[in-house]
C-alpha atoms as a PDB file:
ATOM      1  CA  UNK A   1     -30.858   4.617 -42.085  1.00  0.00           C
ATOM      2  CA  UNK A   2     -28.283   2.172 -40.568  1.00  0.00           C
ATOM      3  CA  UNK A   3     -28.342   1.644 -36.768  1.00  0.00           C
ATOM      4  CA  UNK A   4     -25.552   1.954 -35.396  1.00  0.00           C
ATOM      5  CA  UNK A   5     -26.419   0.714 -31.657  1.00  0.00           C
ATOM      6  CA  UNK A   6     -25.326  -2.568 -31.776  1.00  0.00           C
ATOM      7  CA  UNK A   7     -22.106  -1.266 -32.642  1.00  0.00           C
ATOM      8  CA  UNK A   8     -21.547   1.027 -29.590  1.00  0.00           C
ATOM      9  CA  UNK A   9     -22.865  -1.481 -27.729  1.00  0.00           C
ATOM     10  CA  UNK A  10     -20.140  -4.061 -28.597  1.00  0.00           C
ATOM     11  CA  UNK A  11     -17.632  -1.001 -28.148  1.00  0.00           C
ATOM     12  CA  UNK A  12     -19.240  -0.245 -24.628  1.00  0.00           C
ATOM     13  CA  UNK A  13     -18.520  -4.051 -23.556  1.00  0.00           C
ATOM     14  CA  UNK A  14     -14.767  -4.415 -24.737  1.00  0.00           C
ATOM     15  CA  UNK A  15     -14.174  -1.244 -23.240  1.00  0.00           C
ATOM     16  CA  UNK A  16     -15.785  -2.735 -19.838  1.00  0.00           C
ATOM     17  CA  UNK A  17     -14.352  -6.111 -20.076  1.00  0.00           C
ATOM     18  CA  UNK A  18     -10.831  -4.355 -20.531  1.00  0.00           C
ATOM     19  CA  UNK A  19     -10.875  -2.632 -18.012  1.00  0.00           C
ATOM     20  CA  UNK A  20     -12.172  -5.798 -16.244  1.00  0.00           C
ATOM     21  CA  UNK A  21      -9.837  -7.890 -16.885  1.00  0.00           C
ATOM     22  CA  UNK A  22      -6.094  -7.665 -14.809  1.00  0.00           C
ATOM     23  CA  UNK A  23      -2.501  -7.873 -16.809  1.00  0.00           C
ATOM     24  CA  UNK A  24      -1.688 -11.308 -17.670  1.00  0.00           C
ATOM     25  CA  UNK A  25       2.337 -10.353 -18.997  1.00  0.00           C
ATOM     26  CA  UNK A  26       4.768  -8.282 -17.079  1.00  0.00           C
ATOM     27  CA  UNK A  27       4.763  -5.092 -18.888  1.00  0.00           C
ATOM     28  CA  UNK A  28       5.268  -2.384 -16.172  1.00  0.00           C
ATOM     29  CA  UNK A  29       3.694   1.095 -17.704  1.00  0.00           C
ATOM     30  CA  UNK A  30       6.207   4.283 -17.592  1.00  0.00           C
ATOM     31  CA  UNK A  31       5.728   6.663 -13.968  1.00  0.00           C
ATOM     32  CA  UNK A  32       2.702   9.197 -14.985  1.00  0.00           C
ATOM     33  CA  UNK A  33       4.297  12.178 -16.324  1.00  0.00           C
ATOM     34  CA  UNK A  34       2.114  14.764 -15.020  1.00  0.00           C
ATOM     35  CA  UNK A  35       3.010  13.202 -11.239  1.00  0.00           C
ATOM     36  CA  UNK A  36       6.768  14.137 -11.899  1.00  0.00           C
ATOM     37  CA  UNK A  37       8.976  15.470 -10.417  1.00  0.00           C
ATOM     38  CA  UNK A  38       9.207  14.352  -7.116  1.00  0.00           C
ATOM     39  CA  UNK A  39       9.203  16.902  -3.967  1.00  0.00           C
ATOM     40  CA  UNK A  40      11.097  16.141  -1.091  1.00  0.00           C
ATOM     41  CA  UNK A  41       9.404  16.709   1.932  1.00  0.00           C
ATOM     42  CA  UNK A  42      11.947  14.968   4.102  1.00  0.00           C
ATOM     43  CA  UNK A  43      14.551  17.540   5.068  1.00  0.00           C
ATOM     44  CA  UNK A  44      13.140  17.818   8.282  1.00  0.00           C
ATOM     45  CA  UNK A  45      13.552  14.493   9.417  1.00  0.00           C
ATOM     46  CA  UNK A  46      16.684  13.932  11.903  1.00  0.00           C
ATOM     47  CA  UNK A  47      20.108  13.644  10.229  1.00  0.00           C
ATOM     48  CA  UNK A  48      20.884  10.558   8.843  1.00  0.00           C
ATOM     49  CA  UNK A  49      17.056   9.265   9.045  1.00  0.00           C
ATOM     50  CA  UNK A  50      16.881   6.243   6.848  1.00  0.00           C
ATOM     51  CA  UNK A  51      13.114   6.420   5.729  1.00  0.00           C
ATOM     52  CA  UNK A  52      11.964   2.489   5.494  1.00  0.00           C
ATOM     53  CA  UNK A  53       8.335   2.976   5.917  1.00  0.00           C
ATOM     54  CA  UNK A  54       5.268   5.254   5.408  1.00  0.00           C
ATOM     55  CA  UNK A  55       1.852   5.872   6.363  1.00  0.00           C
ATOM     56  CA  UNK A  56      -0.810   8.560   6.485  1.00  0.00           C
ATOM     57  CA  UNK A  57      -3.112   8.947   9.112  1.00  0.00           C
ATOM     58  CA  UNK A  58      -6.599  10.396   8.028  1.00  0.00           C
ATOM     59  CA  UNK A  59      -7.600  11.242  11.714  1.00  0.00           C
ATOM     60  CA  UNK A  60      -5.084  13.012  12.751  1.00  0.00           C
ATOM     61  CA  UNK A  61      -3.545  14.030   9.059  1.00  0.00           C
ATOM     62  CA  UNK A  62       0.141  13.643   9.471  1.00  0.00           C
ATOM     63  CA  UNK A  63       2.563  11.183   7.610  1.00  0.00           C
ATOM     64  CA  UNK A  64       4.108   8.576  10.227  1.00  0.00           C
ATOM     65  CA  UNK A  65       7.097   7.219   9.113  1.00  0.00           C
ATOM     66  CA  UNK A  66       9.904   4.878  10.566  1.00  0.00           C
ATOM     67  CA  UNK A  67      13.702   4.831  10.061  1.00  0.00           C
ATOM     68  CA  UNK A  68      15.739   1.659  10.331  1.00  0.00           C
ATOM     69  CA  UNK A  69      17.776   2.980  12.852  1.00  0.00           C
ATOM     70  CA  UNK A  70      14.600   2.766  15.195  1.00  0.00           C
ATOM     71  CA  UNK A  71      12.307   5.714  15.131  1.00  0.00           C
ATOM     72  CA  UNK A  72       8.997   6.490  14.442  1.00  0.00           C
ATOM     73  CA  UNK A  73       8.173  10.164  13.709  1.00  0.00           C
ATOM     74  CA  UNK A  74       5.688  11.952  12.443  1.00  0.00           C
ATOM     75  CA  UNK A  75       5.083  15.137  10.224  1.00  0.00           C
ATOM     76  CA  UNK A  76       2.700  17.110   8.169  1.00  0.00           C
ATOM     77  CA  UNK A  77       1.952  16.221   4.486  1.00  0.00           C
ATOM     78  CA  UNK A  78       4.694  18.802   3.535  1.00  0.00           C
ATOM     79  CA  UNK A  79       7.241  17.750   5.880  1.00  0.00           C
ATOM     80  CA  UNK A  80       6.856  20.360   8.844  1.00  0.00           C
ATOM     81  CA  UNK A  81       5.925  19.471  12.768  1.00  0.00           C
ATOM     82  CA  UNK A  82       8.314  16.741  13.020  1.00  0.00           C
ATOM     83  CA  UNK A  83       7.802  14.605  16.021  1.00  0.00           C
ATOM     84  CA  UNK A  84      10.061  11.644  16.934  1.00  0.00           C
ATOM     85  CA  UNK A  85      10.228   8.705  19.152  1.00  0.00           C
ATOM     86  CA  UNK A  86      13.138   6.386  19.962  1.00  0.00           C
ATOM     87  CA  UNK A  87      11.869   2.935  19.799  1.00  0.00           C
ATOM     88  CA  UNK A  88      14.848   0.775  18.729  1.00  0.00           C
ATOM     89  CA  UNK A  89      14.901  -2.599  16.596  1.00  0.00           C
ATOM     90  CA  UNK A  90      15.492  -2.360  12.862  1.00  0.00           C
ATOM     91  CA  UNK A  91      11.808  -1.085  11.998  1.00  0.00           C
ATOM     92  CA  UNK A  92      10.927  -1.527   8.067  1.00  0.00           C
ATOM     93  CA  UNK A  93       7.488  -0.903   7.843  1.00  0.00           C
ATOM     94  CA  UNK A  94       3.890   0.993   9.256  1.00  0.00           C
ATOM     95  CA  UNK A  95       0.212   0.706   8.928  1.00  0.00           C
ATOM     96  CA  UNK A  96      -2.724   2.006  10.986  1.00  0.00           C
ATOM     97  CA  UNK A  97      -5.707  -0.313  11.557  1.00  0.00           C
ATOM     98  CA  UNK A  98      -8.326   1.919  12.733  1.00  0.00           C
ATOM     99  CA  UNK A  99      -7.586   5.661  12.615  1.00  0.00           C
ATOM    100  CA  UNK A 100      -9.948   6.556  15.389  1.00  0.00           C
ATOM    101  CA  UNK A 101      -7.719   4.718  17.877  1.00  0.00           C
ATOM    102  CA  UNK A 102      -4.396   5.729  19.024  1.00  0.00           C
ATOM    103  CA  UNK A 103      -2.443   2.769  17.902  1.00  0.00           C
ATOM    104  CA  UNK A 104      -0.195   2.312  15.061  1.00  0.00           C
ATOM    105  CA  UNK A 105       1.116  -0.908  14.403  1.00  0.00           C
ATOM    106  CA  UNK A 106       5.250  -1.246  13.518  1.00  0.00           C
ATOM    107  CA  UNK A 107       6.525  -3.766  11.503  1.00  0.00           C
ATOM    108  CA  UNK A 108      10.439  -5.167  12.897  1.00  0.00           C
ATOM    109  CA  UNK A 109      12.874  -7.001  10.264  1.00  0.00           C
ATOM    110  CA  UNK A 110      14.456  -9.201  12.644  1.00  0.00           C
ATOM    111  CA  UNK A 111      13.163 -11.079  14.489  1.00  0.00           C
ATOM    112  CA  UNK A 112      10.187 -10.554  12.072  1.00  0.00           C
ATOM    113  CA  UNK A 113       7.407  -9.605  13.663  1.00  0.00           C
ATOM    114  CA  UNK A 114       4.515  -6.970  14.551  1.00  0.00           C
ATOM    115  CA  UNK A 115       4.479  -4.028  17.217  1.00  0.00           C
ATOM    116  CA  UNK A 116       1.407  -2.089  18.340  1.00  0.00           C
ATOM    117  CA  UNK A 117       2.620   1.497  19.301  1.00  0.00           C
ATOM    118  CA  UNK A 118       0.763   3.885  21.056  1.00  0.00           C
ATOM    119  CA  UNK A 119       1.156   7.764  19.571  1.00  0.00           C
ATOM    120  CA  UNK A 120      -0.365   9.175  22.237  1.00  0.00           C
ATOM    121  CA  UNK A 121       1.821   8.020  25.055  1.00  0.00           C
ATOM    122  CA  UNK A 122       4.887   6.980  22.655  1.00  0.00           C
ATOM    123  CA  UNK A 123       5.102   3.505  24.377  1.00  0.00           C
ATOM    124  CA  UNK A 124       4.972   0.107  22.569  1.00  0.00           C
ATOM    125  CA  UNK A 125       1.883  -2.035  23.974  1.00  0.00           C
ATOM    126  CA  UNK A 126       2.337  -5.586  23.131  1.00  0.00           C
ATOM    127  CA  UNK A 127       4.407  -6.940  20.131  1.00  0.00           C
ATOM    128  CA  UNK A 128       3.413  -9.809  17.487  1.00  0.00           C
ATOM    129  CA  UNK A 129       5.942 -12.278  16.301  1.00  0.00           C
ATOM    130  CA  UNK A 130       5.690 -13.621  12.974  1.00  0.00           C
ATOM    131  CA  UNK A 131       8.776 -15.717  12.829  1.00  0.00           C
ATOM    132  CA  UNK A 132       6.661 -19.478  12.893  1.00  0.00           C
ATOM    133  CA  UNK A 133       6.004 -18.275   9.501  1.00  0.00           C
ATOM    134  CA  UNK A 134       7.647 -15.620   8.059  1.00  0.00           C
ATOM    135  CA  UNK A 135      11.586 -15.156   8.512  1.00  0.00           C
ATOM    136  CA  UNK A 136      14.295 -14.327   6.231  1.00  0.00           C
ATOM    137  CA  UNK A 137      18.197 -13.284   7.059  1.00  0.00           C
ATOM    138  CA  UNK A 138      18.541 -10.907   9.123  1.00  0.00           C
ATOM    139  CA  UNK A 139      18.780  -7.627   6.856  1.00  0.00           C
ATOM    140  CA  UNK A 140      16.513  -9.499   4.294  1.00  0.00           C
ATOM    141  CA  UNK A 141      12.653 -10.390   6.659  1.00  0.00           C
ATOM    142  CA  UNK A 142       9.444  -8.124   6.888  1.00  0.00           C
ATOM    143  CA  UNK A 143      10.396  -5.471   4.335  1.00  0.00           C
ATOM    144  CA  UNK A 144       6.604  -4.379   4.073  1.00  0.00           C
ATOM    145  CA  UNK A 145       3.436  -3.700   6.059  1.00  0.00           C
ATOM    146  CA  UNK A 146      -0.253  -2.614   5.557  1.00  0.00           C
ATOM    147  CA  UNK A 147      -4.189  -3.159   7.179  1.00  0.00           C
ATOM    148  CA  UNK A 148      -6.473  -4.482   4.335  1.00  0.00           C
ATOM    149  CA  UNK A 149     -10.208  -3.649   6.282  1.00  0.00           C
ATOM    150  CA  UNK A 150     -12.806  -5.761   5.917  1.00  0.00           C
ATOM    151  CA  UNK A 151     -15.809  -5.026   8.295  1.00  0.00           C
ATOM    152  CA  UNK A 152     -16.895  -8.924   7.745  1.00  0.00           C
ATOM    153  CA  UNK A 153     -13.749  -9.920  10.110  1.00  0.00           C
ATOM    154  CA  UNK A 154     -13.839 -10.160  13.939  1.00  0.00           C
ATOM    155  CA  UNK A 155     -10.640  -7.783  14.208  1.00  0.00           C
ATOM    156  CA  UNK A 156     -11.884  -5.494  11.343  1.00  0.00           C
ATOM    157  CA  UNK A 157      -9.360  -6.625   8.715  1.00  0.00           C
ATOM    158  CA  UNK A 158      -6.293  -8.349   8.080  1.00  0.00           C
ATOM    159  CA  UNK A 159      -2.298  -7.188   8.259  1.00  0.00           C
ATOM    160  CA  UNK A 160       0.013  -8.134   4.903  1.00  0.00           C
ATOM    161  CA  UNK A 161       3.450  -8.475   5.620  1.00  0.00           C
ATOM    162  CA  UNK A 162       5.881  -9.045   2.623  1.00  0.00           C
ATOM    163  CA  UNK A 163       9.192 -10.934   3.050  1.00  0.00           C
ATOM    164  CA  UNK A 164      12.038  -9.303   1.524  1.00  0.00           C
ATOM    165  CA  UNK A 165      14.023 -12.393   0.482  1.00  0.00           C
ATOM    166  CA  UNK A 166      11.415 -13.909  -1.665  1.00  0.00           C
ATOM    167  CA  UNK A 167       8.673 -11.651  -2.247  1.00  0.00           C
ATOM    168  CA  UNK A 168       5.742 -13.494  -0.572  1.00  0.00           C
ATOM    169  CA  UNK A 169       3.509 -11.411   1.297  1.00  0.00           C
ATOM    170  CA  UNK A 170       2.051 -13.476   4.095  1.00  0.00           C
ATOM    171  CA  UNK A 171      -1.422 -12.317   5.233  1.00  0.00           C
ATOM    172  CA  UNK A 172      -2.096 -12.285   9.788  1.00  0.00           C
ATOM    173  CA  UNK A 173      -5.145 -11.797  12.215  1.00  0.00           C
ATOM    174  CA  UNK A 174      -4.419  -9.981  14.756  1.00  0.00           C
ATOM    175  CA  UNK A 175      -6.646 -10.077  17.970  1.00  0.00           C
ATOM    176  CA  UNK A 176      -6.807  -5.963  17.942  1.00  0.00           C
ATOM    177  CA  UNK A 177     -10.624  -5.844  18.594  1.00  0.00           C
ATOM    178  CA  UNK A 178     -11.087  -8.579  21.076  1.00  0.00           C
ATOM    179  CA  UNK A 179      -8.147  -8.025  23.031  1.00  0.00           C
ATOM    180  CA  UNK A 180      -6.035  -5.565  24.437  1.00  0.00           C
ATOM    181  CA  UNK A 181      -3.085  -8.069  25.835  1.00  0.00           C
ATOM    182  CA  UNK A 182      -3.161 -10.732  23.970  1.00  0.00           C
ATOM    183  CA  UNK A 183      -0.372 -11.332  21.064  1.00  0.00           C
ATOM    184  CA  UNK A 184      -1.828 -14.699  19.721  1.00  0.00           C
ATOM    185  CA  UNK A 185      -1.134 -14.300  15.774  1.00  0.00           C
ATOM    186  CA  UNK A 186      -3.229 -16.477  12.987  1.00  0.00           C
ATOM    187  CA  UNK A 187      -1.901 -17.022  10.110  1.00  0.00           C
ATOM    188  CA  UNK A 188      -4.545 -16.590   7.475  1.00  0.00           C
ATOM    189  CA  UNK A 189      -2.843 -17.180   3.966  1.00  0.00           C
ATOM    190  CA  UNK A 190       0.328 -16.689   1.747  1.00  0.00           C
ATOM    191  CA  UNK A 191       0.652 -14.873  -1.110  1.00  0.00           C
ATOM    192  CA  UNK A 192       3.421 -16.451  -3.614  1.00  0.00           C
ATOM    193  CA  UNK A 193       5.419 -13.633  -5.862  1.00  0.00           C
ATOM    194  CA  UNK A 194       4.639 -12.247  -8.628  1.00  0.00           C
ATOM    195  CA  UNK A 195       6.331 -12.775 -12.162  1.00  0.00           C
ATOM    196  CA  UNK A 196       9.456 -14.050 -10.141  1.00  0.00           C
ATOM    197  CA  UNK A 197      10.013  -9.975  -8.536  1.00  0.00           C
ATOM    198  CA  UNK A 198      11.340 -10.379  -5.087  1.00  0.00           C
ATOM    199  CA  UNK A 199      12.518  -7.636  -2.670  1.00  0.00           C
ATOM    200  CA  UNK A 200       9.453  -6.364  -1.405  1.00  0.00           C
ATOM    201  CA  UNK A 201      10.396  -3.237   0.287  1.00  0.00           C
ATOM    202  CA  UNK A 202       6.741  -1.541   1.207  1.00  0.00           C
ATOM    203  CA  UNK A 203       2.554  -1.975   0.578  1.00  0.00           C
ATOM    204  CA  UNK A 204      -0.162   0.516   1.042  1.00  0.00           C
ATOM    205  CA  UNK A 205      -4.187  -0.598   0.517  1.00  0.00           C
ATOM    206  CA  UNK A 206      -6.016   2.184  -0.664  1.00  0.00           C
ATOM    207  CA  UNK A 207     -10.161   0.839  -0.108  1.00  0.00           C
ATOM    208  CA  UNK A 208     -11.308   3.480  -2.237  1.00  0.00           C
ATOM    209  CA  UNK A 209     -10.217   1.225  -4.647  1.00  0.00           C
ATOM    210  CA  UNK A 210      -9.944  -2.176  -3.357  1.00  0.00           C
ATOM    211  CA  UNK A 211      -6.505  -1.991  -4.963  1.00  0.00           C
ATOM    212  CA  UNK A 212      -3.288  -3.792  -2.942  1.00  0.00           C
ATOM    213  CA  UNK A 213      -0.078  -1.798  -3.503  1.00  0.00           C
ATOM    214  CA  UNK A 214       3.089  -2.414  -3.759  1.00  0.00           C
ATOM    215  CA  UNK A 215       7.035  -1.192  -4.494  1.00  0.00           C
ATOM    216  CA  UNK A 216       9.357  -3.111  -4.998  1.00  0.00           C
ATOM    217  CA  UNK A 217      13.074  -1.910  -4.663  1.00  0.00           C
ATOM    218  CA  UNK A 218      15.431  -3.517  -6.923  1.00  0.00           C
ATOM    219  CA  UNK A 219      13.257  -3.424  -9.732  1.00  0.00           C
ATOM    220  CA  UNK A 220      12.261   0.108  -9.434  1.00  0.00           C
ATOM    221  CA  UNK A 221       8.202  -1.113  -9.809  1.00  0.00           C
ATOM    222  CA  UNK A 222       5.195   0.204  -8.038  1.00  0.00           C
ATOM    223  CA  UNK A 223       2.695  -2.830  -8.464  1.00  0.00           C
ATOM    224  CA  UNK A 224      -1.163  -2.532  -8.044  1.00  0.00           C
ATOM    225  CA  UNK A 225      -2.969  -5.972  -6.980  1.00  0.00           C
ATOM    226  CA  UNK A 226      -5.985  -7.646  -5.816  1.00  0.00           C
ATOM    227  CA  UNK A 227      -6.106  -8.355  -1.953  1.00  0.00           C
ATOM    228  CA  UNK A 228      -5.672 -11.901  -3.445  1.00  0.00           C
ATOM    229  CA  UNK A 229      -2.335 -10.778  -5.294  1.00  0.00           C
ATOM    230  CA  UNK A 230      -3.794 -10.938  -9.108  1.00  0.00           C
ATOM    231  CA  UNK A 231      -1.578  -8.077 -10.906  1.00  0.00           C
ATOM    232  CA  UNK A 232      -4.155  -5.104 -11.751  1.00  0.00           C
ATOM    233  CA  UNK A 233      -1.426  -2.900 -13.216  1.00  0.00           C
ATOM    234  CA  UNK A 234       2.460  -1.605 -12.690  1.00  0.00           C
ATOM    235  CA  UNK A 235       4.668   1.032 -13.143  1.00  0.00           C
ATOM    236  CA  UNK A 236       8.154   1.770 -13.097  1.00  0.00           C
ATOM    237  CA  UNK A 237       9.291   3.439 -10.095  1.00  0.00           C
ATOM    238  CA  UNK A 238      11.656   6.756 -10.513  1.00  0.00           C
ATOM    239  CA  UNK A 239      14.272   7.193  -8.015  1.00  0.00           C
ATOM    240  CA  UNK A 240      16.013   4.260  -6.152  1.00  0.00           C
ATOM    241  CA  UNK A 241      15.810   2.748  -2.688  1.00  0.00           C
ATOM    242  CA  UNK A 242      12.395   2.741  -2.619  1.00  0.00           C
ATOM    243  CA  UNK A 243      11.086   1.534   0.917  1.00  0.00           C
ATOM    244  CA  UNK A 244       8.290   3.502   1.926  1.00  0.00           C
ATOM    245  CA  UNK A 245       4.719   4.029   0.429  1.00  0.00           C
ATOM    246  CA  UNK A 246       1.865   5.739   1.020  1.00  0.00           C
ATOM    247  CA  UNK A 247      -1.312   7.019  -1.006  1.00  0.00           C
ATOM    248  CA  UNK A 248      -3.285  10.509   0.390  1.00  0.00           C
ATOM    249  CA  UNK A 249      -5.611  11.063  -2.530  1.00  0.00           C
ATOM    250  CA  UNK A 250      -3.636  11.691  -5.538  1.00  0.00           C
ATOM    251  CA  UNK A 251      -0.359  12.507  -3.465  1.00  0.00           C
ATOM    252  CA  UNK A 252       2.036   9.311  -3.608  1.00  0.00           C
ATOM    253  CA  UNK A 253       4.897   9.306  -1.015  1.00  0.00           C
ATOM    254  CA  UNK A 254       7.617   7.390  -1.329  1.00  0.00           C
ATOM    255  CA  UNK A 255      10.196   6.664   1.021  1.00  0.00           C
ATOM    256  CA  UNK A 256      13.730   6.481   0.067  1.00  0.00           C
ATOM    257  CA  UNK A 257      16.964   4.649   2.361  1.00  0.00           C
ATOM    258  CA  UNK A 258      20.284   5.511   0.922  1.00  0.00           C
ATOM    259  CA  UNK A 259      22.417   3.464   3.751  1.00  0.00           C
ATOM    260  CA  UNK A 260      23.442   6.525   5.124  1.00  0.00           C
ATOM    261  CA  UNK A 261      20.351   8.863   5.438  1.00  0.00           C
ATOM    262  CA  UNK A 262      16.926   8.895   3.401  1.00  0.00           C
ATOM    263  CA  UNK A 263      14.497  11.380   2.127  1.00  0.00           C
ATOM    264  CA  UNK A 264      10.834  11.371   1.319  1.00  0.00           C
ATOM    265  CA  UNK A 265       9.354  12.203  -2.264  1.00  0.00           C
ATOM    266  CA  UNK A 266       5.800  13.395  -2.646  1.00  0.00           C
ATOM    267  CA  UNK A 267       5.213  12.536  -6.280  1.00  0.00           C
ATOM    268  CA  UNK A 268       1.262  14.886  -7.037  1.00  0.00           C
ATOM    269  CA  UNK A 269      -1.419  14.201  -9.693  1.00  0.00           C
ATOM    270  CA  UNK A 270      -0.485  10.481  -9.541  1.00  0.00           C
ATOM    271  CA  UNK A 271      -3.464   8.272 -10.763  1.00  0.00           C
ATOM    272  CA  UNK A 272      -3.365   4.679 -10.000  1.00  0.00           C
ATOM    273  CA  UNK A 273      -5.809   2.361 -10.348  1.00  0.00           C
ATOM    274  CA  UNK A 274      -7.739   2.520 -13.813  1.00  0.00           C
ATOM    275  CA  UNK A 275     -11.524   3.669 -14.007  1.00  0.00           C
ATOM    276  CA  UNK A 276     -13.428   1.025 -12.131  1.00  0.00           C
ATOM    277  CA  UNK A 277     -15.794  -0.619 -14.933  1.00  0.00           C
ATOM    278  CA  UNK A 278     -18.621  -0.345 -12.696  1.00  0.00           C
ATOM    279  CA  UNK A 279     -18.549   3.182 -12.782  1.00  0.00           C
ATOM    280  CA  UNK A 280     -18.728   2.723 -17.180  1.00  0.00           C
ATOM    281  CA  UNK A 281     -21.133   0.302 -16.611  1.00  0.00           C
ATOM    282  CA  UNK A 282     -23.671   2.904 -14.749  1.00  0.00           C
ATOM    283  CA  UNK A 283     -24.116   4.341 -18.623  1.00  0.00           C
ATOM    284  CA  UNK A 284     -25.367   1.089 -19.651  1.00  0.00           C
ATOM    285  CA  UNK A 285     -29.071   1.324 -19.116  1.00  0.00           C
ATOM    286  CA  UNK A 286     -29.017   4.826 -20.770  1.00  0.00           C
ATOM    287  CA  UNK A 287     -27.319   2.958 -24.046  1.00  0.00           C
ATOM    288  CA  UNK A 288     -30.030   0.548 -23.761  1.00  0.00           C
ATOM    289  CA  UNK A 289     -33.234   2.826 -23.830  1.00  0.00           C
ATOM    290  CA  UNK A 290     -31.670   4.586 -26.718  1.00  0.00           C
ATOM    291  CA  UNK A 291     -31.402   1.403 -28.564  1.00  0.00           C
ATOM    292  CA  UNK A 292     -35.311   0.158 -27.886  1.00  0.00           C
ATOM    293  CA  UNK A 293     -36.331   4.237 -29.006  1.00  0.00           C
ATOM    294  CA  UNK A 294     -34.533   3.981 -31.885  1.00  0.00           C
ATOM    295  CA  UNK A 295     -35.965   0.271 -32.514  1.00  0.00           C
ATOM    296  CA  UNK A 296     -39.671   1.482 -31.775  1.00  0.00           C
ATOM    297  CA  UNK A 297     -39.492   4.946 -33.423  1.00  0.00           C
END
């Protein structure tokens, strides 16, 4: 009888390596059909909210979202309990750091730059500019914000803030853990664009996968990276004005600003990142003792 275990073996290890292996060519993958269509969930939001950011917070499991016009809010994952608070500045982005704390942190257009905002008291504690570094024109600087942890780092991780105008995403320590005043910013690295797409409009990290996203709102693409930018995978986007994102499980929000108002689309069943190969390559050793039975038997 023929053996066919070298065979499935070879199969086992393109299938790995494939999965392994990021996109080299743009070819962004149609939206999952099973996530469509989008729900709004943002009709609760005040009149004329122009939705430019999203984030959800595990601890205290609400969406916080700002508007351009320059509020932060807050609401369930279906769009009830709507909080707000009047901040001002043209706010175009959110991320939370450490969820056990009460600070989010805000990210301002122009002049670009960083704010730490406390939800518990509504107050803004100390504010980080970015503009030795990153600036664009005025309706055209930080477009996107998110917290990539890394429990190796003194400040427990690093913030990535993309530049509208060009598409770079320029990656910050901030001194969050060691200090509670100080607004000293370090500028760790840049990350150039991608395949020549610019306007950068949002970026969420999801660790569970180690996978960087991003949207991207003239092109209508949702992008999935390394931390270190390397394309893992992208898909086009439906909808338009795309400038918020955020991942809660399979639930992916999106954020849309029309100029005059916004809304908020939950998009369910959306699956992002492919199977991780480590999790195919758990089956390996299995494969293996079949082949030495068969071999010895």
């Amino acid at each position: 009888m023929v053996c066919k275990e070298p065979r499935r073996l070879s199969i086992w290890f393109a299938v790995v390596c494939g999965l392994a292996a990021p996109h080299t060519a743009w070819s962004a993958d149609p939206f999952p059909p099973e996530a469509l269509p989008g729900v709004s969930v943002g009709g609760n939001l005040p009149a004329g909210y122009e939705t430019s950011g999203v984030v959800w917070h595990s601890r205290v499991q609400k969406l916080f979202l700002v508007g351009d016009g320059g509020t932060v809010s807050s609401m369930s994952a279906n769009g009830t309990g709507v909080t707000n608070w009047s901040v001002g500045g043209d706010l175009e982005g959110i991320t939370i750091a450490r969820p056990q704390s009460d600070f989010v942190y805000v990210g301002v257009e122009h002049p670009d730059s960083i704010r730490e905002f406390n939800i518990a008291t509504g107050q803004v504690t100390r504010t980080f500019s970015l503009t030795p570094w990153m600036t664009g024109p005025d309706n055209s600087g930080l477009e996107a914000l998110t917290f990539v942890p890394d429990a190796g780092n003194p400040e427990g991780g690093l913030f990535y803030a993309g530049l509208q105008a060009d598409g770079r995403i320029f990656v910050f320590q901030l001194p969050i853990l060691s200090s509670t005043t100080s607004t000293a910013v370090t500028h760790v690295r840049t990350i150039s664009a991608l395949n020549g797409v610019t306007d950068i409009s949002d970026m969420h990290y999801e660790a569970g996968q180690g996978a960087l996203y991003a949207i991207y709102d003239s092109a209508n693409l949702l992008r999935a990276m390394k931390p270190d930018g390397t394309l893992i995978k992208e898909w086009n986007l439906p909808g338009s004005n795309q400038e918020g994102l955020a991942l809660k499980g399979t639930d992916l929000y999106i954020g849309e600003d029309y100029g005059s108002g916004g809304d908020v689309l939950r998009y369910s069943n959306f699956v992002g990142e492919p199977a991780s190969a480590g999790l195919l390559l758990l089956g390996l050793p299995w494969l293996l003792r079949r082949r030495r039975t068969r071999t010895h038997s």
